[in-house]
C-alpha atoms as a PDB file:
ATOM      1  CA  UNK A   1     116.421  88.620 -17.263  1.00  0.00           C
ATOM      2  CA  UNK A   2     118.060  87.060 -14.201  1.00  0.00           C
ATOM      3  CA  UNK A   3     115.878  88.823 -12.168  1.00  0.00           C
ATOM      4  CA  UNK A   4     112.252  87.172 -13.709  1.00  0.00           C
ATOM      5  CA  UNK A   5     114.657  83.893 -13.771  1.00  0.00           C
ATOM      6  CA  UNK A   6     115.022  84.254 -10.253  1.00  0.00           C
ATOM      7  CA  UNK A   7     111.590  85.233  -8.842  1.00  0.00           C
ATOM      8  CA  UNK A   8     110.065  82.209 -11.448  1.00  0.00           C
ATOM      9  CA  UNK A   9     112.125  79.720  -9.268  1.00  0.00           C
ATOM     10  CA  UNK A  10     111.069  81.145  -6.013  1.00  0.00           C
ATOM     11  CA  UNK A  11     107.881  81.414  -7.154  1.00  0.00           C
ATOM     12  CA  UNK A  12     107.735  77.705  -8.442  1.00  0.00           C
ATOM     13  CA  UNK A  13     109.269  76.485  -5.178  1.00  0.00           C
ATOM     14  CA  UNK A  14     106.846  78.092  -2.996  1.00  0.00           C
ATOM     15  CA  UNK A  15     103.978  76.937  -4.817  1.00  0.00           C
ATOM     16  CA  UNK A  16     105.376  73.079  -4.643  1.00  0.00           C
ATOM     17  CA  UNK A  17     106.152  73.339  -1.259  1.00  0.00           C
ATOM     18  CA  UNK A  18     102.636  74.805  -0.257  1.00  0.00           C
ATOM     19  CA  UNK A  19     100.530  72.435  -1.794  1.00  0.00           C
ATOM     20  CA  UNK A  20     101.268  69.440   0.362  1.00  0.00           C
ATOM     21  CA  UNK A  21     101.512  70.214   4.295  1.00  0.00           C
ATOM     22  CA  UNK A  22     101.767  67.973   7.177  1.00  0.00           C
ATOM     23  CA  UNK A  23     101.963  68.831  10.080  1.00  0.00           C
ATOM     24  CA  UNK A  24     102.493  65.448  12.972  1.00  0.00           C
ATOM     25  CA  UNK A  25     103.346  65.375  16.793  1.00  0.00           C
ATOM     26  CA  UNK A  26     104.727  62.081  18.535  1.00  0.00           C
ATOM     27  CA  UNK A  27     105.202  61.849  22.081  1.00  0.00           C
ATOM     28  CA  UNK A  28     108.120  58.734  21.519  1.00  0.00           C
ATOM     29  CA  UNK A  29     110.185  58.629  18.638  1.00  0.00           C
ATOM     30  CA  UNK A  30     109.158  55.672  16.844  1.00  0.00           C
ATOM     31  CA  UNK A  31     106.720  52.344  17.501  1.00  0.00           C
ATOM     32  CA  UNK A  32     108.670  49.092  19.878  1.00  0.00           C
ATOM     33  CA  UNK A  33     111.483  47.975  17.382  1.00  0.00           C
ATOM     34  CA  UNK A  34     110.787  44.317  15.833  1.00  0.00           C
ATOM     35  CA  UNK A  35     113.959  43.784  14.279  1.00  0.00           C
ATOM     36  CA  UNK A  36     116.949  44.869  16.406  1.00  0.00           C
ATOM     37  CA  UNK A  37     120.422  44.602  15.857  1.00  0.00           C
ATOM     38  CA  UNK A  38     122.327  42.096  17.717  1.00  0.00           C
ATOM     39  CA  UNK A  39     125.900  42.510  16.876  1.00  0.00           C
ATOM     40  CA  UNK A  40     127.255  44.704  12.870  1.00  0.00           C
ATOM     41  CA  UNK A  41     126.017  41.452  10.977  1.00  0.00           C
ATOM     42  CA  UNK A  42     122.757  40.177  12.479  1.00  0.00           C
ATOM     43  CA  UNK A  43     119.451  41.112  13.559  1.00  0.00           C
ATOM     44  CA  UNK A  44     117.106  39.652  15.819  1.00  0.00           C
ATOM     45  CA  UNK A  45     113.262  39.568  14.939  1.00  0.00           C
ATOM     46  CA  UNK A  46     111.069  39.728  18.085  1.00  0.00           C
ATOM     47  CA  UNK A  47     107.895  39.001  17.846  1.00  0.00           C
ATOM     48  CA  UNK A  48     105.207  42.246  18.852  1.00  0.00           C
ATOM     49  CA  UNK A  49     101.730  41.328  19.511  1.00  0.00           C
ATOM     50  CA  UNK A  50      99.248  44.337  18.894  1.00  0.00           C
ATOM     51  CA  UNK A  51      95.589  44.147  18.813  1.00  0.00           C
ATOM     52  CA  UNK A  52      94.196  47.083  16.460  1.00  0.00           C
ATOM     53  CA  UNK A  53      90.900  48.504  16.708  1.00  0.00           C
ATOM     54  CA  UNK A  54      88.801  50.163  14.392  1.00  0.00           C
ATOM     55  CA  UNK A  55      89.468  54.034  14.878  1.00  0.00           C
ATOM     56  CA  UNK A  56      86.610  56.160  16.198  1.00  0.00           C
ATOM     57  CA  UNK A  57      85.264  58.313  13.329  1.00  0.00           C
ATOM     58  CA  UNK A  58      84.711  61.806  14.321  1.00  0.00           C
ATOM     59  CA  UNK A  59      84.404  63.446  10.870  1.00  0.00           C
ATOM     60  CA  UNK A  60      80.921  63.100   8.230  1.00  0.00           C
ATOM     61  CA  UNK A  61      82.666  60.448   5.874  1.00  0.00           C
ATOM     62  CA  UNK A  62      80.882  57.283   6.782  1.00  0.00           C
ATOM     63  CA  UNK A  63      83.703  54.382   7.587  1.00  0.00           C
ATOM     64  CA  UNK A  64      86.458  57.092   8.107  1.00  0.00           C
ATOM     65  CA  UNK A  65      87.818  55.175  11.189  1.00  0.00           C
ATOM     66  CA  UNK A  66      87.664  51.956   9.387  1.00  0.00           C
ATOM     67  CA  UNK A  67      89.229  53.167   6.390  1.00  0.00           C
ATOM     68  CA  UNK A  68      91.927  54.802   8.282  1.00  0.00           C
ATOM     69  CA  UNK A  69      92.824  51.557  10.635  1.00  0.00           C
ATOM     70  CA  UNK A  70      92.667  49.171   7.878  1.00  0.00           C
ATOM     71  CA  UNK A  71      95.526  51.210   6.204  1.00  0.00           C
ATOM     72  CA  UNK A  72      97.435  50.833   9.842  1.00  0.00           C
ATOM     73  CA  UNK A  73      96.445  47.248   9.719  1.00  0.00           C
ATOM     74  CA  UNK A  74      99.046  46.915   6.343  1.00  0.00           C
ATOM     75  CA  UNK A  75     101.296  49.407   7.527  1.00  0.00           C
ATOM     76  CA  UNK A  76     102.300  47.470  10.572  1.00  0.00           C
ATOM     77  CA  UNK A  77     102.106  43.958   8.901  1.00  0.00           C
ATOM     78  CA  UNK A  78     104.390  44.924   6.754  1.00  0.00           C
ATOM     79  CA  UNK A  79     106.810  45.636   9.509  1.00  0.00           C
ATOM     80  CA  UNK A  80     106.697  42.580  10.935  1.00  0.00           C
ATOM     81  CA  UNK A  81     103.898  43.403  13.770  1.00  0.00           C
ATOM     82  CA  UNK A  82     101.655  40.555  14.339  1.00  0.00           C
ATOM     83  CA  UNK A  83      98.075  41.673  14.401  1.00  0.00           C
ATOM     84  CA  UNK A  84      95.011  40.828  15.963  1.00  0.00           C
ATOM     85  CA  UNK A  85      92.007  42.571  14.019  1.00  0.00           C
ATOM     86  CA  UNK A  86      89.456  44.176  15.646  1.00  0.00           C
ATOM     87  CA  UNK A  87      88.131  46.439  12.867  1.00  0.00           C
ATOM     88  CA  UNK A  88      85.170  44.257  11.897  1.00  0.00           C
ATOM     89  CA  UNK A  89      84.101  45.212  16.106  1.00  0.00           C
ATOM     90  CA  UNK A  90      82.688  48.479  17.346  1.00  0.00           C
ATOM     91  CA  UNK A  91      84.697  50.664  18.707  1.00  0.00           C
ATOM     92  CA  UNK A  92      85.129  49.478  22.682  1.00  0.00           C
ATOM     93  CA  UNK A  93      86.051  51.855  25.507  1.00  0.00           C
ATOM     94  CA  UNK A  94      89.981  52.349  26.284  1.00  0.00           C
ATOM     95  CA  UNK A  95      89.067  49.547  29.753  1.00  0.00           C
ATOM     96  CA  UNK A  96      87.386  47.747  27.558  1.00  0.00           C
ATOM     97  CA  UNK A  97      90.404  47.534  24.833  1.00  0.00           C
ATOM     98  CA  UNK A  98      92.411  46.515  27.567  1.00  0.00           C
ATOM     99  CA  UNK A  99      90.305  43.888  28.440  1.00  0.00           C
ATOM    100  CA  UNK A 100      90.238  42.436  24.950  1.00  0.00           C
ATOM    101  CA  UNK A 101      94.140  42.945  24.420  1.00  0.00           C
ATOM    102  CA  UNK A 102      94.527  40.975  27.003  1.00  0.00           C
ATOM    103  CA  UNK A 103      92.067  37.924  25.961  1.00  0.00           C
ATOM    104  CA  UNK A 104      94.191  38.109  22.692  1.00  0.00           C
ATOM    105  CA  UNK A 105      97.567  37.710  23.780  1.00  0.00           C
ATOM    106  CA  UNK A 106      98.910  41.114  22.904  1.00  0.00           C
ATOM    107  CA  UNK A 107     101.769  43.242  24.323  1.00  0.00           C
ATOM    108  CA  UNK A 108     100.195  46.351  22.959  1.00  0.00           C
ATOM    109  CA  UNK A 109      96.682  47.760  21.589  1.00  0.00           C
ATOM    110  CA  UNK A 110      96.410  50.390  19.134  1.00  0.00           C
ATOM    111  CA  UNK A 111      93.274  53.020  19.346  1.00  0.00           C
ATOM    112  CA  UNK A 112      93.139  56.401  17.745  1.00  0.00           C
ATOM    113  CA  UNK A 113      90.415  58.507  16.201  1.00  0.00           C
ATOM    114  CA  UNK A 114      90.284  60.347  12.444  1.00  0.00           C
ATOM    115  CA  UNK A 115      89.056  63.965  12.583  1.00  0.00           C
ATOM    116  CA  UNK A 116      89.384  64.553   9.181  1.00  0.00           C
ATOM    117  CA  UNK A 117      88.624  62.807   6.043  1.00  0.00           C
ATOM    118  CA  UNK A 118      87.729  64.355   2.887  1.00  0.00           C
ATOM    119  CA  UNK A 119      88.379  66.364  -0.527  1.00  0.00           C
ATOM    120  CA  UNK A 120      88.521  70.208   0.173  1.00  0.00           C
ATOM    121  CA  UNK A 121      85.688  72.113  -1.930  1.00  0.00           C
ATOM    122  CA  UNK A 122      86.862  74.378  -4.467  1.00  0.00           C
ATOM    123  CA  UNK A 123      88.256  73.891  -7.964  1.00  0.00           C
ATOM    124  CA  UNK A 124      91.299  71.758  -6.758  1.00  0.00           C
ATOM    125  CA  UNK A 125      89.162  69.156  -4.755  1.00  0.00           C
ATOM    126  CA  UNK A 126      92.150  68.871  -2.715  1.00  0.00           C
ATOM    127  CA  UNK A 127      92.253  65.409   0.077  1.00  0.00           C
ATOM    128  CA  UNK A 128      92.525  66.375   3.523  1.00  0.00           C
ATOM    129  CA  UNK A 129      93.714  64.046   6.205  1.00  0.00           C
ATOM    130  CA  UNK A 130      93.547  64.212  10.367  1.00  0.00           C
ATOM    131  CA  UNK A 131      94.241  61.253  12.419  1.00  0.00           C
ATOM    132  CA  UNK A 132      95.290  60.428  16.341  1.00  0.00           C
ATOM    133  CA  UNK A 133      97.174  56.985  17.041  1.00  0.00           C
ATOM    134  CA  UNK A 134      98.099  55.882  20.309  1.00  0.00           C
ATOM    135  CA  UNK A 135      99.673  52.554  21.590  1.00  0.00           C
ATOM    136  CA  UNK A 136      99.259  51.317  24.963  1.00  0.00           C
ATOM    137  CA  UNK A 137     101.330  48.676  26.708  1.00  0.00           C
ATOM    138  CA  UNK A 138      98.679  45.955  27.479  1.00  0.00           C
ATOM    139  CA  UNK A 139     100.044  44.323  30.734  1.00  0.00           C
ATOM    140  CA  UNK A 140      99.362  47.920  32.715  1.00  0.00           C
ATOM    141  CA  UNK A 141      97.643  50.172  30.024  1.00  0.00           C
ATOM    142  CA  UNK A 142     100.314  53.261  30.194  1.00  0.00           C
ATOM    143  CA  UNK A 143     100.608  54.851  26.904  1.00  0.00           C
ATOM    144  CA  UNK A 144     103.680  53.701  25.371  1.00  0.00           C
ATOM    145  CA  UNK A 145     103.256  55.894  21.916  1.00  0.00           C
ATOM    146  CA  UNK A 146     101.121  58.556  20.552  1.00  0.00           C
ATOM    147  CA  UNK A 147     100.847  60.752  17.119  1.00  0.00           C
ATOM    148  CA  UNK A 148      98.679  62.871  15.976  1.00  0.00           C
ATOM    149  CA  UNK A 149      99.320  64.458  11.971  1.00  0.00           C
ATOM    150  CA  UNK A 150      97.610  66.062   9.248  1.00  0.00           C
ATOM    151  CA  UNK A 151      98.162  66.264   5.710  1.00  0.00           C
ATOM    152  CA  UNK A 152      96.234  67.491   2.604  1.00  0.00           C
ATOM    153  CA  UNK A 153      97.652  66.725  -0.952  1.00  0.00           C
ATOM    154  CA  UNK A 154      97.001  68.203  -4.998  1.00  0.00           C
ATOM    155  CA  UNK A 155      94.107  67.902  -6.155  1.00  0.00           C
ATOM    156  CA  UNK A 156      94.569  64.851  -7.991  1.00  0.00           C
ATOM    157  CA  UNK A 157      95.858  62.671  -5.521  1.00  0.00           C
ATOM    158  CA  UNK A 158      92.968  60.365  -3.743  1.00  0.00           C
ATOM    159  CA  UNK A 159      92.642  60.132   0.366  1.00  0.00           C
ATOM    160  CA  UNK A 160      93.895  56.553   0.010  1.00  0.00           C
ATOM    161  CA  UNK A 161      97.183  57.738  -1.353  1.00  0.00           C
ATOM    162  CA  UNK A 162      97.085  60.984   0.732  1.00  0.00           C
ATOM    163  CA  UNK A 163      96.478  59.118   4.502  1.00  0.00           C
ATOM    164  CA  UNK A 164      99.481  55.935   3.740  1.00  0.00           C
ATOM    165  CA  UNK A 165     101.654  58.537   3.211  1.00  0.00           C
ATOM    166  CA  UNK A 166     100.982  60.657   6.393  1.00  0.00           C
ATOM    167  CA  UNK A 167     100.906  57.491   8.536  1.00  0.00           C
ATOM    168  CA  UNK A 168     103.769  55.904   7.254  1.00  0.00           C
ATOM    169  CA  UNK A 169     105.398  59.024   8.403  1.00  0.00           C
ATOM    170  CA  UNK A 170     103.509  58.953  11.889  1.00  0.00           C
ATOM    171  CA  UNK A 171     104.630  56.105  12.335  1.00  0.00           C
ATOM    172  CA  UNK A 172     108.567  56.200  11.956  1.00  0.00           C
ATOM    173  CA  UNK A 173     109.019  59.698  12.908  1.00  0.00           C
ATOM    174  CA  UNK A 174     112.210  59.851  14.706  1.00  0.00           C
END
């Protein structure tokens, strides 16, 4: 009886574990640090400028890259970033971003690409996420972070749900 106790528990562990899987690579370990601490008691907020443009879409969803950087967009408000919104633009060329960072003010601009961006076929229906970010210091354009990660969820979770979650974790990955 142990026994059947024992494989059911590896069994049920394996199958949890194996239907969620993300795999992410970051070149730094996490984005430029708004709040820092000055001393035990106090931190200092410094104010990050970073203009974020839509990400290019390379998968068959329509709006993939918009989808996916408008996510970003709330991810790094709510950490204190301020933003300037490109989104609503096409996509411009890395010089071009540059350019436009610039014009805006910004210490950094954010470009990336999604490469995946759907619900597996099959009975499960299962959201699949793939997405590239990379930050680049404005003033001389050197790439200052990157990540790439994928993740695919259960079946009943949506790609909303399913891409926050993998780029909250892109994005303080230490």
């Amino acid at each position: 009886m142990k026994y059947f106790a024992s494989v059911f528990i590896l069994a049920s562990v394996a199958l949890m574990t194996g239907c969620s899987s993300a795999a992410i690579t970051t070149t730094q370990k996490s984005l430029p640090e708004v709040y820092v601490n000055v001393d035990d008691s106090h931190q200092e907020k410094r104010e990050i400028k970073i203009t974020l443009f839509r990400l290019n879409n390379y998968t068959d969803t329509p709006r993939a890259g918009l989808r996916a950087a408008n996510i970003v967009e709330g991810i790094l408000l709510s950490r204190g970033y301020k933003i300037k919104s490109r989104l609503n633009e096409k996509t411009p060329s890395l010089k071009k971003a540059r350019k436009i960072a610039k014009e805006d003010g910004s210490d950094y601009f954010m470009y990336g690409g999604v490469s995946e961006w759907r619900y597996k076929t099959g009975i499960d229906g299962e959201p699949a996420v793939s997405v590239q970010l990379s930050l680049y210091k404005t003033k001389n354009g050197k790439l200052k972070w990157s990540a790439t990660g994928s993740d695919n969820d259960w079946g009943n979770a949506s790609i909303g749900t399913t891409a926050q979650n993998l780029l909250e974790t892109m994005m303080t990955k230490e």
